[in-house]
Protein backbone atom coordinates (compact mmCIF):
# COMPACT_ATOMS: atom_id res chain seq x y z
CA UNK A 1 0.00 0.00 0.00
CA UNK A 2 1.26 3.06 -0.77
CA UNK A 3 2.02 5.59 1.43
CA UNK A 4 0.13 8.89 0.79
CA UNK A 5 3.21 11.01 2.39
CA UNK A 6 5.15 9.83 -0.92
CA UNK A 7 3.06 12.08 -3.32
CA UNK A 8 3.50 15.14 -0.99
CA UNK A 9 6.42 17.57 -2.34
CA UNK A 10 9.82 16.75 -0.37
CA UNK A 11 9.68 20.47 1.34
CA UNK A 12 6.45 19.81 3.02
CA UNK A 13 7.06 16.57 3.89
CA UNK A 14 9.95 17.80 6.04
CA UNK A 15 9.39 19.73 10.01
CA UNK A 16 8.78 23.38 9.56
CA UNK A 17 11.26 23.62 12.35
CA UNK A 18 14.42 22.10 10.52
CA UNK A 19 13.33 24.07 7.32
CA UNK A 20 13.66 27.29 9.02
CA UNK A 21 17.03 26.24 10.99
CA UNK A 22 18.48 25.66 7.62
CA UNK A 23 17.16 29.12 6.26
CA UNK A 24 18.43 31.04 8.90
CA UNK A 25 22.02 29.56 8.72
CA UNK A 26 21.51 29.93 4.90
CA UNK A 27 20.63 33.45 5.54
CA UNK A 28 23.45 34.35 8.13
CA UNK A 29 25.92 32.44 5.92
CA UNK A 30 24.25 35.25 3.34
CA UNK A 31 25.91 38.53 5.25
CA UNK A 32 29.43 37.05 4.97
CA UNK A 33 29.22 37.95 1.48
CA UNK A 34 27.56 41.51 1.70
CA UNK A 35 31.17 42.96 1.74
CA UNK A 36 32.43 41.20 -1.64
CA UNK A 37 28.63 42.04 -3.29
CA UNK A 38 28.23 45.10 -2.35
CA UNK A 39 30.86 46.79 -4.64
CA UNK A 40 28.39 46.24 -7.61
CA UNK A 41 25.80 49.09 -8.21
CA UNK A 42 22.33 46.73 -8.22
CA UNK A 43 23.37 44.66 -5.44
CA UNK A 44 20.05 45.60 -2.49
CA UNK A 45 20.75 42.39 0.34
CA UNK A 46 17.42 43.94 2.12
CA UNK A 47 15.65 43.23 -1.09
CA UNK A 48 17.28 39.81 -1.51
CA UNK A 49 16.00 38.74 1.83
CA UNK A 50 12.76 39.88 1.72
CA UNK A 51 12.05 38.18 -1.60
CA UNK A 52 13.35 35.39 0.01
CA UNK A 53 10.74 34.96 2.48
CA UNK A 54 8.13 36.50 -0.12
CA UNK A 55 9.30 33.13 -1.84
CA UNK A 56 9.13 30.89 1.59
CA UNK A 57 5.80 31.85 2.13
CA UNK A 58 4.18 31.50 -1.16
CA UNK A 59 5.32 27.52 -0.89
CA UNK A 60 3.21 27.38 2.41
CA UNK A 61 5.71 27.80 5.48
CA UNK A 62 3.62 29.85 8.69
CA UNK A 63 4.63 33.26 9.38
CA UNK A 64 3.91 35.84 12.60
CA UNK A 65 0.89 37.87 11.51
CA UNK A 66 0.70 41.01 14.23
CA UNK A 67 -3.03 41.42 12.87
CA UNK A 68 -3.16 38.05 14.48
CA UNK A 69 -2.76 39.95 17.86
CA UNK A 70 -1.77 37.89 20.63
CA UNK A 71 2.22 35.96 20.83
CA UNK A 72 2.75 36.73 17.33
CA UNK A 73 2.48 40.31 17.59
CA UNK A 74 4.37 40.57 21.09
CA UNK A 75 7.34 38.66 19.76
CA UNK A 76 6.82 40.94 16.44
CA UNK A 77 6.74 44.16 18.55
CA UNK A 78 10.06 42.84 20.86
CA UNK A 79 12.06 41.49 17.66
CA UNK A 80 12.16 44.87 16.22
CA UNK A 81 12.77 46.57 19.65
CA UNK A 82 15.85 44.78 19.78
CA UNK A 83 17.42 45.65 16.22
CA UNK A 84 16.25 49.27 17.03
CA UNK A 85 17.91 49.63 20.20
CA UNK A 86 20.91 47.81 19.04
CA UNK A 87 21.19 49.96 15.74
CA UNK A 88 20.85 53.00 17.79
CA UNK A 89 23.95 52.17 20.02
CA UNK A 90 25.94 51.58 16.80
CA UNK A 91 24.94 55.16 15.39
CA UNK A 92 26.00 56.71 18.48
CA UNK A 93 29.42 55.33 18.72
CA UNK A 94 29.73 55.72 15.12
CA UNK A 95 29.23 59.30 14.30
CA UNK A 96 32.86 61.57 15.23
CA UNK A 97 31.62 64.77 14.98
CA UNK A 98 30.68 66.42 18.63
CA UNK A 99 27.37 67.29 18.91
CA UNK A 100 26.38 70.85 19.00
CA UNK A 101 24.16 73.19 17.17
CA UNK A 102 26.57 74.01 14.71
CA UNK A 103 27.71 70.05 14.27
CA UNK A 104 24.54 68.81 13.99
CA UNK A 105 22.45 71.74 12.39
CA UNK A 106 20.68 69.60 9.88
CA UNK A 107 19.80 67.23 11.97
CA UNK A 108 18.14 69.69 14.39
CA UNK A 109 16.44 71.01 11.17
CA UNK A 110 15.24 67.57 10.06
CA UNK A 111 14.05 67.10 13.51
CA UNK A 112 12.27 70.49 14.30
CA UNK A 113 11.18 70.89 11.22
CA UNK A 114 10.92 68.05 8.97
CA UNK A 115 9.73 65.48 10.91
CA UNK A 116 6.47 67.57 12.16
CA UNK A 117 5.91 68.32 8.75
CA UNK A 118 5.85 64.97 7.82
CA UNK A 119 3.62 63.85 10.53
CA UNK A 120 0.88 66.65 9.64
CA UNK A 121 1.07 65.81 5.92
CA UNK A 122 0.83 61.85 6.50
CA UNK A 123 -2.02 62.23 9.03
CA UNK A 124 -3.98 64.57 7.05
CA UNK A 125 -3.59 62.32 3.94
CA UNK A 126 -4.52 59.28 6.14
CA UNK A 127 -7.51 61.08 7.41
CA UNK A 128 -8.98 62.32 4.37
CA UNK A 129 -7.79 60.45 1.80
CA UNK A 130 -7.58 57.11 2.86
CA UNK A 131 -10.14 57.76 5.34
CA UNK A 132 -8.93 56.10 8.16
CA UNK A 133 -10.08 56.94 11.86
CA UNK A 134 -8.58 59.85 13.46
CA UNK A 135 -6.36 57.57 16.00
CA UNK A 136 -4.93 55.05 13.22
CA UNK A 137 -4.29 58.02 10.91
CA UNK A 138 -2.36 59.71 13.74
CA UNK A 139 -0.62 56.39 14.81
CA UNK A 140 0.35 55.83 10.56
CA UNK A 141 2.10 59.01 10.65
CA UNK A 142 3.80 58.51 13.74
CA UNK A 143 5.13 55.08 12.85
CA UNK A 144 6.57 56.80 8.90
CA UNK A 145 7.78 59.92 10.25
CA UNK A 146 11.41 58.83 11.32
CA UNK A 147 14.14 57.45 9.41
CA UNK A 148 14.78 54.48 10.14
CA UNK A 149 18.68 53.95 12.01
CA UNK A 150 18.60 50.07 11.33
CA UNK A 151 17.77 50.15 7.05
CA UNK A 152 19.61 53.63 6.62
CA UNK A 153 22.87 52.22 7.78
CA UNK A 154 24.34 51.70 3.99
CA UNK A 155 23.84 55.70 3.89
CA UNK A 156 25.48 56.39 7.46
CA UNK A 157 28.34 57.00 8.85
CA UNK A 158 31.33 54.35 9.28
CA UNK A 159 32.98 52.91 12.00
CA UNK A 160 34.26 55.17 14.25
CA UNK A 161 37.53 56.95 13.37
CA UNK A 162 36.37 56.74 9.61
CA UNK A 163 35.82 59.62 7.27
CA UNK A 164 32.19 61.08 7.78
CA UNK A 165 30.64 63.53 5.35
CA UNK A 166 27.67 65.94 6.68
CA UNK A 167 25.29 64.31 4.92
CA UNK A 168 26.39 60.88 6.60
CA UNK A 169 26.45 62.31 10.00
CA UNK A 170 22.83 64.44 8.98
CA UNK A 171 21.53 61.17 8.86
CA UNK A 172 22.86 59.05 11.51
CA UNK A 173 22.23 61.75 13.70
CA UNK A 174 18.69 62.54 12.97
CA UNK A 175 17.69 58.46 12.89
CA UNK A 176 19.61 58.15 16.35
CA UNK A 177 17.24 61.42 17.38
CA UNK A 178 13.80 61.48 16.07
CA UNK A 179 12.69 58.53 18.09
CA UNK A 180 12.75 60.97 20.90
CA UNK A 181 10.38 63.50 18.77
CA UNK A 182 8.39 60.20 17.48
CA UNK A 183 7.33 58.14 20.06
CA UNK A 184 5.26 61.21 21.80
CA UNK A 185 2.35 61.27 19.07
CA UNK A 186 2.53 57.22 19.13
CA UNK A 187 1.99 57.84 22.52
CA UNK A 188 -0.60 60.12 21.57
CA UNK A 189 -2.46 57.89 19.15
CA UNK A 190 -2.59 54.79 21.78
CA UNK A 191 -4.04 57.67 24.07
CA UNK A 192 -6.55 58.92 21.66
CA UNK A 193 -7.73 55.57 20.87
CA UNK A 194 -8.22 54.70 24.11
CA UNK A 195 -9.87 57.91 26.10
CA UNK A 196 -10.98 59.30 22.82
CA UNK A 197 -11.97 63.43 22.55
CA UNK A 198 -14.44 65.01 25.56
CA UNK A 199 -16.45 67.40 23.76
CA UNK A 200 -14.70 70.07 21.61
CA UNK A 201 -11.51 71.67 21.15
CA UNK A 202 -7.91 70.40 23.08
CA UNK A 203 -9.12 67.22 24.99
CA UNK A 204 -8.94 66.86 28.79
CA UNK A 205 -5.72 64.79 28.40
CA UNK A 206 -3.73 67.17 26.10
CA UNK A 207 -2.13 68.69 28.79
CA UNK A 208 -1.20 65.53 30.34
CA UNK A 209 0.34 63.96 27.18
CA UNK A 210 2.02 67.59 26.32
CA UNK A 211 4.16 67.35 29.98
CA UNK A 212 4.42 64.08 30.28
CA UNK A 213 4.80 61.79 27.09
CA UNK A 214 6.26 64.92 25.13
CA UNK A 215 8.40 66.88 28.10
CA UNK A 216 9.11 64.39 30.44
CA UNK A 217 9.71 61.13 28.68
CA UNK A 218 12.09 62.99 26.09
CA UNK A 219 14.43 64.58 28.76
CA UNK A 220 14.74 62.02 31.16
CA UNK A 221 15.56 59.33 28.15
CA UNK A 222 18.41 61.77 27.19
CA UNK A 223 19.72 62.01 30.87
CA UNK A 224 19.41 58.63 32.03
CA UNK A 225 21.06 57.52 29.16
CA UNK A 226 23.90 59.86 29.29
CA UNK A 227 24.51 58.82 32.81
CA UNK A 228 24.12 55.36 31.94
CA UNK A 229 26.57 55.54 29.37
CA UNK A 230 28.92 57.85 31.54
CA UNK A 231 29.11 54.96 34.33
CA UNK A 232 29.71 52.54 31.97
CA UNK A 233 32.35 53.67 29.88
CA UNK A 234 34.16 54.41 33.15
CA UNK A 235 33.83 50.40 34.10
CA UNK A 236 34.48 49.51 30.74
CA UNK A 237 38.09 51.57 30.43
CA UNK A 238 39.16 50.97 34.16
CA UNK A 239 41.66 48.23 35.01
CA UNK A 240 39.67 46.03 35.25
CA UNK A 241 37.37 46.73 32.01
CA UNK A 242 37.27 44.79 29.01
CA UNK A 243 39.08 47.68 26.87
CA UNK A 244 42.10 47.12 29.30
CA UNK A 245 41.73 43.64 29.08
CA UNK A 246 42.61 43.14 25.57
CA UNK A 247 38.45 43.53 24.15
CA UNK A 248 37.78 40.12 23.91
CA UNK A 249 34.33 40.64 25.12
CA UNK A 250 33.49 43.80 22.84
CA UNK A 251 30.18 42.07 21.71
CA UNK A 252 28.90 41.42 25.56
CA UNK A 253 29.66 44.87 26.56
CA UNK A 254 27.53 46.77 23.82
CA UNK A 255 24.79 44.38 24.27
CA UNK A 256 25.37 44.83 27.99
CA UNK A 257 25.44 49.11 27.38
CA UNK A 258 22.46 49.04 25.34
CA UNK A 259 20.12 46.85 27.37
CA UNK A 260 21.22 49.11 30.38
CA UNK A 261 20.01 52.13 29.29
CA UNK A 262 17.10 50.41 27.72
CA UNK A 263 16.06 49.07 31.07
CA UNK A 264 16.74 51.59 33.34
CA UNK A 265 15.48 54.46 31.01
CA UNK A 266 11.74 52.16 30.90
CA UNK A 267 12.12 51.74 34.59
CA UNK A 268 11.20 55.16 34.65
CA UNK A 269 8.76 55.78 31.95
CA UNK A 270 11.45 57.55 29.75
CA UNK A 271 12.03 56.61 25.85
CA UNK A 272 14.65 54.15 25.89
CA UNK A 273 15.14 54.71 22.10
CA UNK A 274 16.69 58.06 23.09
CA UNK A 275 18.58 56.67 25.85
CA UNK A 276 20.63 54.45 24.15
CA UNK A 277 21.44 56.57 21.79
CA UNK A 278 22.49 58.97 24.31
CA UNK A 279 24.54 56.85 26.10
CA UNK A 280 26.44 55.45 23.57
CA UNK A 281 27.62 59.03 22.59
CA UNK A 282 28.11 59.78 26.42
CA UNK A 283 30.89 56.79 25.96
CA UNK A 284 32.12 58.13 22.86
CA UNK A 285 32.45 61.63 24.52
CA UNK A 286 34.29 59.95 27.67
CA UNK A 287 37.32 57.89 24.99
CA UNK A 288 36.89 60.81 22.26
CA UNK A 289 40.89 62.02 22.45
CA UNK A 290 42.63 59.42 24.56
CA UNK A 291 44.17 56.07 24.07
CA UNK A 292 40.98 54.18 24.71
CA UNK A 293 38.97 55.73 21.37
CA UNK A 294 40.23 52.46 19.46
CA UNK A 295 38.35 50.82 21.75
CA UNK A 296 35.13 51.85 20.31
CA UNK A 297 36.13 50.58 16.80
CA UNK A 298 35.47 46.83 18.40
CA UNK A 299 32.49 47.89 20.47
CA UNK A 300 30.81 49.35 17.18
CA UNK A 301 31.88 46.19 15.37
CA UNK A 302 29.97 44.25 17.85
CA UNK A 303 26.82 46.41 17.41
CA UNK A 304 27.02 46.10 13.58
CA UNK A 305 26.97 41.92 13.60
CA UNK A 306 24.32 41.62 15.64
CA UNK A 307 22.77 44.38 14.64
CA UNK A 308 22.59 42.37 11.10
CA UNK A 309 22.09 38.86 12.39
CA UNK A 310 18.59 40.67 13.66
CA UNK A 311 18.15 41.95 10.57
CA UNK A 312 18.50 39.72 8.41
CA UNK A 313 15.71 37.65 10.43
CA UNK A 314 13.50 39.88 10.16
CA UNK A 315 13.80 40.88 6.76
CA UNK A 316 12.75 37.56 5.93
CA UNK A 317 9.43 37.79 8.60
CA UNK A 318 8.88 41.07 6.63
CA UNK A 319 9.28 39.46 3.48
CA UNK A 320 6.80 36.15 4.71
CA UNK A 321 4.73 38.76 6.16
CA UNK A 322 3.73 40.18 2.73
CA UNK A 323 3.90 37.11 0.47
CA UNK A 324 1.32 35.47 2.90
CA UNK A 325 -0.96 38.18 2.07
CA UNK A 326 -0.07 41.65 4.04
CA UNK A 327 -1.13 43.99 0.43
CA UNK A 328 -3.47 41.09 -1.08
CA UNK A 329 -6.43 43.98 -0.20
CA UNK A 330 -4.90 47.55 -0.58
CA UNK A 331 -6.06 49.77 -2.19
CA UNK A 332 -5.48 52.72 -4.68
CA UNK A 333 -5.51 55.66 -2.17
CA UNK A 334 -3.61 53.49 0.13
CA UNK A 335 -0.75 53.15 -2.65
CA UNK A 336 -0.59 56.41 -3.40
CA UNK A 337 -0.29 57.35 -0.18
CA UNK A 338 2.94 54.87 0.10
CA UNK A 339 4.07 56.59 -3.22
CA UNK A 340 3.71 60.11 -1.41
CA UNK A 341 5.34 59.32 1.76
CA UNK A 342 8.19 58.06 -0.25
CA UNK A 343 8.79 60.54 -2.93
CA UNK A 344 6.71 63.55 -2.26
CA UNK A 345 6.86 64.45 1.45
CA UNK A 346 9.47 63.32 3.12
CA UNK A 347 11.42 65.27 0.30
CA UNK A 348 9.45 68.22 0.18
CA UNK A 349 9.82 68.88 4.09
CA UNK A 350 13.21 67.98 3.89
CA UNK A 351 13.97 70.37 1.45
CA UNK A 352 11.96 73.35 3.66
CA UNK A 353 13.93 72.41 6.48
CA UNK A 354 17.30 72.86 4.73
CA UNK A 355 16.51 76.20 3.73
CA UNK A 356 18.90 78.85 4.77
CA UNK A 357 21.61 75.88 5.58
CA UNK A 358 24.93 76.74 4.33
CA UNK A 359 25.33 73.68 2.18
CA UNK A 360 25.73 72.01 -1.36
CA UNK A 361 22.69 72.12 -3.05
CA UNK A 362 23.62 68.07 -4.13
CA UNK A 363 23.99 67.25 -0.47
CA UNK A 364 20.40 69.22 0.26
CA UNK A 365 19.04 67.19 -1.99
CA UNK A 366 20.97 63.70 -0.51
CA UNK A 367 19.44 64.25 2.58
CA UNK A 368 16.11 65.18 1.96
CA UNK A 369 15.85 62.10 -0.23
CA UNK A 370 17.18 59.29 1.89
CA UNK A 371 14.58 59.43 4.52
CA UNK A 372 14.03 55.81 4.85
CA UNK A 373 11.47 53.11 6.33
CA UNK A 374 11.68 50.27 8.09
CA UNK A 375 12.04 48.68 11.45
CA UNK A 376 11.64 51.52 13.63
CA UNK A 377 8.10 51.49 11.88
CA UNK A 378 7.51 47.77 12.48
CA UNK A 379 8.11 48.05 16.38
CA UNK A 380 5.86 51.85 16.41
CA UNK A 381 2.38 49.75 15.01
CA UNK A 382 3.55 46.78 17.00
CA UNK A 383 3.63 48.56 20.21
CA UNK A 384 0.85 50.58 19.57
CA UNK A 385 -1.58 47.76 18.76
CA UNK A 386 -0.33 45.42 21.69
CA UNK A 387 -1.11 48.75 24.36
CA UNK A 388 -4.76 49.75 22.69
CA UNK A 389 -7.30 48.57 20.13
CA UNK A 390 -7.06 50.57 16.77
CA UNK A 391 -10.02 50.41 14.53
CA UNK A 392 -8.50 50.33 10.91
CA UNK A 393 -4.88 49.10 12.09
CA UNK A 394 -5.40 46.29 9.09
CA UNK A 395 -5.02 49.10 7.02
CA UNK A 396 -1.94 50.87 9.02
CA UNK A 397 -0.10 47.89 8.77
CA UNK A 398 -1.09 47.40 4.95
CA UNK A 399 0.35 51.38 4.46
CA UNK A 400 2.99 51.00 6.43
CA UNK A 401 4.38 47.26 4.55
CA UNK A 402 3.40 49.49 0.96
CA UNK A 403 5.92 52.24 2.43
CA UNK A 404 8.58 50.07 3.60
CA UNK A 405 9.03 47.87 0.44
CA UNK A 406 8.70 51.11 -1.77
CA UNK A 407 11.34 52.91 0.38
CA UNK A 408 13.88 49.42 0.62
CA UNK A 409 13.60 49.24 -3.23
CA UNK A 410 13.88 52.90 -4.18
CA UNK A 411 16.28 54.03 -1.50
CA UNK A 412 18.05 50.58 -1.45
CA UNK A 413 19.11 51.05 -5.28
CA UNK A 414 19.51 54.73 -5.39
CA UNK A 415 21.85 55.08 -2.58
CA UNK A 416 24.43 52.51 -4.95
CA UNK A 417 23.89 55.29 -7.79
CA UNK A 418 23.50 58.55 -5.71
CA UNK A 419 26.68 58.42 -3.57
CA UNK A 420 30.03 59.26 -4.84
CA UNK A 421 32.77 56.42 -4.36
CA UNK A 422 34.35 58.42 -1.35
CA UNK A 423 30.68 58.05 0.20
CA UNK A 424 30.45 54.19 -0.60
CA UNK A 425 33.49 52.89 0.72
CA UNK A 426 32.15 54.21 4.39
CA UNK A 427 29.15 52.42 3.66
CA UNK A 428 30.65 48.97 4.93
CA UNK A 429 31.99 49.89 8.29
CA UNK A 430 32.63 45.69 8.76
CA UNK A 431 35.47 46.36 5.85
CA UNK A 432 39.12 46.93 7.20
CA UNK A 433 41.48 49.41 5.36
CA UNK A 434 44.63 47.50 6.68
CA UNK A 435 44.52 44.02 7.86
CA UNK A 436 46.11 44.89 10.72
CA UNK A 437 43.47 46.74 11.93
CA UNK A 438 40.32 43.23 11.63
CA UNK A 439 37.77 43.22 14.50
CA UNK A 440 39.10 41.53 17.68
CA UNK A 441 36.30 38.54 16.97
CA UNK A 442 38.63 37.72 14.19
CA UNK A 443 41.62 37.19 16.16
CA UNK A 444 39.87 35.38 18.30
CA UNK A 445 38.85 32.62 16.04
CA UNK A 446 42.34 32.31 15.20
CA UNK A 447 43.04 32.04 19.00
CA UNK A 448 45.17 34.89 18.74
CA UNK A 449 45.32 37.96 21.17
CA UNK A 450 43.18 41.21 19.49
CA UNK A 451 45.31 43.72 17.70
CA UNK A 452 47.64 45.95 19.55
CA UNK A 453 44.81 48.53 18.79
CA UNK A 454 43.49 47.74 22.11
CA UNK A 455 46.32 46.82 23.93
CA UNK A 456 47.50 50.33 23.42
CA UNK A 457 45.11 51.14 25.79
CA UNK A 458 46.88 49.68 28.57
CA UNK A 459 47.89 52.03 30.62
């Protein structure tokens, strides 16, 4: 008799389990190769990945739905929390330049100015052409207004030590910022679906959210992270810290730094986002000019693989996520509100803000233009649907996956055609000019000490 199992195809026959261990190591195996691919011009490894899982889930494998509510849209929701948090440490110990108003001009402007602009255009659009409620309008435009620190990396700045140009540092510094400037009118969107208005006019709880989500939560996530940081560094560069100890443990200590100032920052209602951001640049201020700066070299290097092991996971949820059916019912207004997002208004209010900024008109341009999507936006409608119930979030989530893919594909290729060659070679911070100076992980494969890089640290 014969067995019905032997007309099944050979891929479902097999455990979904074992199927997806040998994707992931397929995938991870994957970024190895990123540095050698990467030199040609139509190389876009986000891209790759997400067709990828477009592909695993159009042969049947299950993926996490959020709209499924529930696990799958908590572990959806702390996934990208991770790869944000993580990026966000590796943009603050990347970018060299000291901040200031006259460092970081642009991205004050982007932040001040841009980034409202943005969330006004997207919510009215939302609102009125889409016609989606006023809480999931306001909660769309949140979740699209920042750039995104983990997908704009390839348009960032370098390892530290590197050669940054302003637009690099523009960028890294205004995706390692406007989470602070963000997460206020999520805040207000879970709020506004939940209390709703009381009659007319500014609602009881405006003055509430304006002090406490807005005020409060954005200054205490800069200060407890800058303490955070400041303690830390100082443990990390003493005698007995792991930059005196030859680095060996680089990885552990920026995981370690990160989910500090994470914790502590959430401990006390504060945006975490901003904390970590703030204190990786509190270490970078403490080893900016001494022996210990090399140090940071490993500590970003550490940040940047597991900042990509994360993504390239859930690149391939994102790409599962919309082969199983995430845009099967959008709609016309909904895609043209993607296409606006993406071409029209993030440009447009980029450009405004620039205006009166001593600058290359090519490099006002760069900058405006690269405001990109992605996992910052994930982890916004995430969050926001796991703390209140949204009527319409189906069609946030469908907006928001139109946006994402647009802006991976667009920005992904342009940024291989748009930046000069000076620009592209501090695209791959992973990529050593001299041997000599490898990560420390590699040394320690080879069961060798870590470059004399660190060890000049020693006091």
């Amino acid at each position: 008799m014969n067995n019905p199992m032997d007309d099944m195809p050979f891929l479902l026959q097999l455990d979904p389990r074992d199927i997806f261990y040998t994707i992931i190591g397929v995938a991870l195996l994957g970024l190895t190769l990123q540095p050698a691919l990467s030199q040609y011009r139509f190389t876009n490894f986000p891209l790759f990945y997400i067709v990828i899982g477009i592909g695993l889930a159009l042969i049947g494998l299950p993926a996490l739905d959020p709209l499924d509510g529930g696990l799958s849209a908590m572990v959806i929701e702390h996934a990208s929390e991770l790869i944000v948090i993580i990026s966000l440490a590796g943009a603050g110990l990347a970018i060299d330049t000291k901040e200031s108003w006259r460092n970081w001009q642009a991205s004050f402007r982007l932040l001040l100015v841009s980034m409202p602009l943005t969330i006004l255009a997207v919510f009215l659009l939302a609102f009125y052409l889409v016609g989606m409620p006023w809480a999931s309008a306001m909660l769309l435009a949140a979740a699209l207004a920042p750039t995104d620190p983990v997908l704009a990396r390839s348009i960032q700045v370098g390892p530290p030590g590197k050669k940054e140009t302003p637009m690099q540092v523009a960028l890294t510094a205004e995706a390692g910022l406007n989470d602070g400037l963000a997460f206020p009118f999520v805040y207000l969107a879970i709020t506004a679906a939940t209390l709703g208005f009381a009659g007319s006019g500014f609602p009881d709880w405006g003055w509430s959210w304006l002090g406490y989500d807005f005020f409060y939560r954005v200054v205490a996530g800069w200060l407890i992270g800058y303490g955070c940081g400041h303690v830390i560094s100082r443990i990390v560069f003493s005698r007995f810290g792991d930059a005196r100890q030859g680095a060996w443990n680089s990885i552990i200590v920026v995981l370690a730094a990160t989910l500090i100032a994470y914790g502590v920052a959430e401990s006390f209602d504060a945006y975490g986002f901003l904390s970590v951001f703030a204190s990786a640049r509190a270490g970078r201020a403490n080893s900016r000019g001494t022996d210990g700066e090399s140090y940071e070299k490993y500590i970003h290097h550490g940040a940047d693989q597991l900042e990509s092991i994360l993504l390239a996971l859930l690149l391939l949820w994102f790409g599962m996520f919309v082969g199983a059916g995430a845009l099967d019912s959008i709609g016309w207004a909904e895609i043209a509100l993607a296409v606006l997002i993406v071409l029209i208004i993030r440009p447009a209010s980029g450009l405004l803000s620039l205006i009166g900024y001593s600058c290359e008109n090519l490099e006002r341009i760069k900058v405006a233009f690269f405001g990109i999507r992605g996992m910052g936006t994930v982890f916004y409608i995430a969050y926001a649907q796991n703390h209140a119930d949204f009527d319409g979030i189906e069609t946030v989530w469908r907006v928001a996956a139109a946006t994402i893919l647009l802006s991976i594909v667009l920005h992904g290729f342009a940024a291989n055609f748009v930046l000069d060659d000076g620009e592209e070679d501090e695209e791959h911070p992973h990529k050593a000019d001299d041997p000599d100076e490898a990560p420390a992980s590699r040394d320690a494969l080879d069961g060798k000490r870590p470059s004399d890089g660190v060890a000049a640290a020693r006091p």
